[in-house]
N, C-alpha and C. Protein backbone atom coordinates (compact mmCIF):
# COMPACT_ATOMS: atom_id res chain seq x y z
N UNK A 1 11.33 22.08 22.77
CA UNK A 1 10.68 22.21 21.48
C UNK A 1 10.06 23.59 21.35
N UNK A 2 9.92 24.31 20.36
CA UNK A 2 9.52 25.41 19.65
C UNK A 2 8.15 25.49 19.73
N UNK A 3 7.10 26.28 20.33
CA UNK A 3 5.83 25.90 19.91
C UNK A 3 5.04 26.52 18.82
N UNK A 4 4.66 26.30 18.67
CA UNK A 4 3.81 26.72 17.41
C UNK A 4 4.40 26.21 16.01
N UNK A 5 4.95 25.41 15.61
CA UNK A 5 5.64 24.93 14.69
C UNK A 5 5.51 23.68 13.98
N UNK A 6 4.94 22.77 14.94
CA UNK A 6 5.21 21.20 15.30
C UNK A 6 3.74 21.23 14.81
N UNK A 7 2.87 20.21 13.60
CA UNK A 7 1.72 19.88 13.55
C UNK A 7 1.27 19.03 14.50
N UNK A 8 -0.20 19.26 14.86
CA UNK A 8 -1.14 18.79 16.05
C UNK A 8 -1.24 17.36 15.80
N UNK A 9 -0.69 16.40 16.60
CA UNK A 9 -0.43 14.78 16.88
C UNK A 9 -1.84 14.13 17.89
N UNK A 10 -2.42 13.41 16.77
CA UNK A 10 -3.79 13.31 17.61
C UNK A 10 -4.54 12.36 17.09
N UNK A 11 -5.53 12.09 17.64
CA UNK A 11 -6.16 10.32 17.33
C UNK A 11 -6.84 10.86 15.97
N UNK A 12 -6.47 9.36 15.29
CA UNK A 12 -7.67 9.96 14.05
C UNK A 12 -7.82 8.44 13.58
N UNK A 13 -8.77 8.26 12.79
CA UNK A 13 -9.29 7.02 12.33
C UNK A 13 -8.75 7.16 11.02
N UNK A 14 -8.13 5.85 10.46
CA UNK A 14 -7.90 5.48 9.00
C UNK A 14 -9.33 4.20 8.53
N UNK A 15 -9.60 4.72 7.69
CA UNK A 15 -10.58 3.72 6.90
C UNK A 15 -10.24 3.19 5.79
N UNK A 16 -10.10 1.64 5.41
CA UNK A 16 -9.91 1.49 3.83
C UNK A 16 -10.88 1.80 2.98
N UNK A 17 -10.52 2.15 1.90
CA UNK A 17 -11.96 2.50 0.99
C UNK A 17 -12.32 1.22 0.28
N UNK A 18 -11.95 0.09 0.20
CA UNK A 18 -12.19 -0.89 0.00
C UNK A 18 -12.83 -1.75 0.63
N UNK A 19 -12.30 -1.95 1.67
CA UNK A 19 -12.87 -2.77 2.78
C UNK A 19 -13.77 -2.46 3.71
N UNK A 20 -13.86 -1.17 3.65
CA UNK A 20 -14.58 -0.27 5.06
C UNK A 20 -13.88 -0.67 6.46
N UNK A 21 -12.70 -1.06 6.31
CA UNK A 21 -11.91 -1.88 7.89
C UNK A 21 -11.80 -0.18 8.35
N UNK A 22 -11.83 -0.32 9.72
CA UNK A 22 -11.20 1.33 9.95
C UNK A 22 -10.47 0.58 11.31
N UNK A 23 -9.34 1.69 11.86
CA UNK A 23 -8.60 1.58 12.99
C UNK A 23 -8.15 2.77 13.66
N UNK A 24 -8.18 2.89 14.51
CA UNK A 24 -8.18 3.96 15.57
C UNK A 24 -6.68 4.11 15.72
N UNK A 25 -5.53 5.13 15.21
CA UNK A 25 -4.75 5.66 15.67
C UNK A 25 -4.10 6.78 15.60
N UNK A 26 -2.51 7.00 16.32
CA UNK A 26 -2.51 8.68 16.39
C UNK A 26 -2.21 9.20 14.94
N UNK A 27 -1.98 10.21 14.84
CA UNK A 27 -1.43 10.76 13.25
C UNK A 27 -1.35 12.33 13.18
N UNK A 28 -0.65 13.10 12.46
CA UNK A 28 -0.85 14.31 12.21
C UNK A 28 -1.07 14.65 10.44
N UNK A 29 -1.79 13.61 10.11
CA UNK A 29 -3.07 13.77 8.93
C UNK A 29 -3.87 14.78 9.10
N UNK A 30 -4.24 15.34 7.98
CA UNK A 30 -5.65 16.94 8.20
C UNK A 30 -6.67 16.06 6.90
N UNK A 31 -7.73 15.88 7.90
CA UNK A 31 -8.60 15.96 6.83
C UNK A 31 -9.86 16.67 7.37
N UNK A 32 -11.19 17.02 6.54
CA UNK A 32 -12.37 18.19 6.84
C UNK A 32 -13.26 16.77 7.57
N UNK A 33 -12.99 15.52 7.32
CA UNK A 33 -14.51 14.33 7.45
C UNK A 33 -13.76 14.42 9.09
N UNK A 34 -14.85 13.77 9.54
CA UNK A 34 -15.12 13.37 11.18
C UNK A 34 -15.64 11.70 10.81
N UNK A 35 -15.63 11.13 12.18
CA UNK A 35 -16.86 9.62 12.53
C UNK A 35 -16.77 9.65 13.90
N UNK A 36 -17.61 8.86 14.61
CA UNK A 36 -17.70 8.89 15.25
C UNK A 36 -17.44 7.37 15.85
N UNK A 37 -16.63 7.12 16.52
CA UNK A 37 -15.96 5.94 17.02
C UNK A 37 -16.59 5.11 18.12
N UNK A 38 -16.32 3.92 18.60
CA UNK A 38 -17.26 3.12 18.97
C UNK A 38 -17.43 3.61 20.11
N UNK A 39 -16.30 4.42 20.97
CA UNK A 39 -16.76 4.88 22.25
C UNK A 39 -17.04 6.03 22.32
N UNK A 40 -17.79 6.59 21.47
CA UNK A 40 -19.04 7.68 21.61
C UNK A 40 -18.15 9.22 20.94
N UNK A 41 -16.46 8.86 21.13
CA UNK A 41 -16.17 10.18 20.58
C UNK A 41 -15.93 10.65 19.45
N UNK A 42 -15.71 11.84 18.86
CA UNK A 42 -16.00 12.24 17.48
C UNK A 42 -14.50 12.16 17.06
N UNK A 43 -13.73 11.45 16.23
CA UNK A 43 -12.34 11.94 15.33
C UNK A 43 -12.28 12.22 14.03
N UNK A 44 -11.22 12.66 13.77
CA UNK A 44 -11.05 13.12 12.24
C UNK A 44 -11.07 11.71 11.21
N UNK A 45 -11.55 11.64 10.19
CA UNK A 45 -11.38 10.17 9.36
C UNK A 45 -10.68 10.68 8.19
N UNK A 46 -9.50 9.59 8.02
CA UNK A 46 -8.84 9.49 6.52
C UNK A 46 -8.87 8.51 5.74
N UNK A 47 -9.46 8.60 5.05
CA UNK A 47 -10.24 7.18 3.72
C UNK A 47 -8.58 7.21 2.94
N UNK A 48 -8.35 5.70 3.21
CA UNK A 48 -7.13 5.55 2.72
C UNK A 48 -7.42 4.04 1.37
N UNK A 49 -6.52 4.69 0.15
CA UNK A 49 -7.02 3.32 -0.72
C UNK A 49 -6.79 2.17 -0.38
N UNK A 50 -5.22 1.69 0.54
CA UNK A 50 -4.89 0.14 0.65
C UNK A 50 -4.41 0.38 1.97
N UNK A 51 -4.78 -0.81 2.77
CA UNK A 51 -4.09 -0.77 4.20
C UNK A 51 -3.97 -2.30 4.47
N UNK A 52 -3.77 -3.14 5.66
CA UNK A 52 -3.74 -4.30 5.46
C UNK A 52 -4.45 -4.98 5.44
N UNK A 53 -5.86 -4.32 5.45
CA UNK A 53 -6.71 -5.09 5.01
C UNK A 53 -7.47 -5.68 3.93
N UNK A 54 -6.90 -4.52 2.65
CA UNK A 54 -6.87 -4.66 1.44
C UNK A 54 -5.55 -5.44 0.70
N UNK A 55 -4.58 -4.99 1.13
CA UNK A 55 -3.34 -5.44 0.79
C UNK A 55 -2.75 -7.22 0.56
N UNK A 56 -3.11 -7.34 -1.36
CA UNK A 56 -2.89 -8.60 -1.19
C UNK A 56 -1.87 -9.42 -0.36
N UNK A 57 -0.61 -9.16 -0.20
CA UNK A 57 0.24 -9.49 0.70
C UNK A 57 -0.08 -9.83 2.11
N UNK A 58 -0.92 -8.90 2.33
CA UNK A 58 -0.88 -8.98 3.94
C UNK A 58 -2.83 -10.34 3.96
N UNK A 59 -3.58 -10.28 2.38
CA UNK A 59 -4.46 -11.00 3.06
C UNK A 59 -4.24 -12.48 2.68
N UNK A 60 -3.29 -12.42 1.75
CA UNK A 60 -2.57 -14.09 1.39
C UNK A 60 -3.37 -14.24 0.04
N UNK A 61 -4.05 -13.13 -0.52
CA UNK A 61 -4.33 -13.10 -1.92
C UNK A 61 -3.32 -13.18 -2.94
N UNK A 62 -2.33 -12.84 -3.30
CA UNK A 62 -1.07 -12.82 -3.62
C UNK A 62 -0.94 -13.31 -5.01
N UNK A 63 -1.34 -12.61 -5.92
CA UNK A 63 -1.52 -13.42 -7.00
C UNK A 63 0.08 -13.61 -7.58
N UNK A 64 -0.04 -14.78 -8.71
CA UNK A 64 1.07 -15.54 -9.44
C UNK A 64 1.37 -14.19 -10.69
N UNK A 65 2.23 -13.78 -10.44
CA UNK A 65 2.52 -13.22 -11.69
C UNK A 65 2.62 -13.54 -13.30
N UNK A 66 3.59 -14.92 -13.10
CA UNK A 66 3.64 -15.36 -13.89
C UNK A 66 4.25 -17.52 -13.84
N UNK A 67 4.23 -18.20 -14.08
CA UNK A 67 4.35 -19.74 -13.80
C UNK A 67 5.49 -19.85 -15.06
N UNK A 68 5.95 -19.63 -15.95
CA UNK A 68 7.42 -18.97 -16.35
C UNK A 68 8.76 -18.70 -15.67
N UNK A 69 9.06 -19.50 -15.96
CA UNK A 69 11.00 -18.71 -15.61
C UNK A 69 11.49 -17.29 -15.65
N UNK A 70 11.72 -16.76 -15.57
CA UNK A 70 12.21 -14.85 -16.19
C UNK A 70 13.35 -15.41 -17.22
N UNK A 71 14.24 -16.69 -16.90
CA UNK A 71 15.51 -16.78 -18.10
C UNK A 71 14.46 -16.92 -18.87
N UNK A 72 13.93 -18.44 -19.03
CA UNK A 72 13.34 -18.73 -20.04
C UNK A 72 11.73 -17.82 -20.70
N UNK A 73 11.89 -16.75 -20.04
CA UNK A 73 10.96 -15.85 -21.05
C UNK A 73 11.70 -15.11 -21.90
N UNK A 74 13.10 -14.58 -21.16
CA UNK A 74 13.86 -14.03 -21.84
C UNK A 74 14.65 -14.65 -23.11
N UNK A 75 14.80 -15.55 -22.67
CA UNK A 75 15.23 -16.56 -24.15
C UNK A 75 14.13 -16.38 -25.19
N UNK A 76 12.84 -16.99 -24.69
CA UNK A 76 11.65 -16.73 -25.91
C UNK A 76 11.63 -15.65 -26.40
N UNK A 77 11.97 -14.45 -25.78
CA UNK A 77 11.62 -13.13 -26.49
C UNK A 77 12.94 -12.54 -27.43
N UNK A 78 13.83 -12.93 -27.10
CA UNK A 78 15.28 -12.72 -27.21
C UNK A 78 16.07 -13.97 -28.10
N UNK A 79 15.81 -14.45 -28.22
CA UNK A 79 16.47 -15.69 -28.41
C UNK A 79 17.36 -15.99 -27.61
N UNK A 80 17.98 -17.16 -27.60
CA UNK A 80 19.18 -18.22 -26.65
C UNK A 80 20.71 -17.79 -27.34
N UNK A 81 21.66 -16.95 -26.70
CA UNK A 81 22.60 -16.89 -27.19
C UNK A 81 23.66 -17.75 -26.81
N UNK A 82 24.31 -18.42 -27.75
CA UNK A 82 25.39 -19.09 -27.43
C UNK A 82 26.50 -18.81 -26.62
N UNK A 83 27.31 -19.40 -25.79
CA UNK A 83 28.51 -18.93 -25.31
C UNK A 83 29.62 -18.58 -26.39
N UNK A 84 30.11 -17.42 -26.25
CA UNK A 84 31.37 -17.11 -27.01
C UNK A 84 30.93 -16.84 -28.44
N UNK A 85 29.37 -16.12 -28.72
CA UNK A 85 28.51 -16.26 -30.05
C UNK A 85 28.67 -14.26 -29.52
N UNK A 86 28.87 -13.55 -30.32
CA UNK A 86 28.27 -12.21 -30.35
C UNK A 86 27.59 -12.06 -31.92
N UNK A 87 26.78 -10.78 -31.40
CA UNK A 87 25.72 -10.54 -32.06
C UNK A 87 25.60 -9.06 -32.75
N UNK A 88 25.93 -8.97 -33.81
CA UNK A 88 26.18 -7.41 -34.93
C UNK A 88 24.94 -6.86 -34.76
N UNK A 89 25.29 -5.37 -34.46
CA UNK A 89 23.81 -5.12 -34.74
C UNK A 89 24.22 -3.48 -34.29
């Protein structure tokens, strides 16, 4: 490998900004913030908006979009076309 080229691969903390969850791993993220981690040493922190701890999917929040069919919305909005019926337009 080439040196001087390759960005610096190194522990850094992700935090949700939601949750305040944070987790300790590697990354070659730049950010100016620091924290200071449970075992006394200082890393870089990246306040991230969704991670899995926010992430409805991952917390089984998962909301219903809709309790509707997709045909039968599309019919309501569209009307029901007949077989072998075309439509001028």
């Amino acid at each position: 490998m080439k040196t001087g080229i390759h960005p610096d691969y190194r522990p850094v903390v992700f935090q949700d900004a939601n949750t305040g969850t944070a987790f300790l791993t590697r990354s070659t993220a730049r950010t100016d913030r620091t924290v200071v981690w449970d075992n006394g040493h200082s890393y870089p922190l990246v306040v991230v908006d969704v991670t899995c701890a926010s992430h409805p999917f991952w917390t089984g929040a998962d909301r219903i979009v809709d309790t509707e069919g997709r045909v039968e919305k599309f019919e309501r909005r569209y009307g029901r076309r007949i077989r072998g019926e075309r439509r001028e337009g």
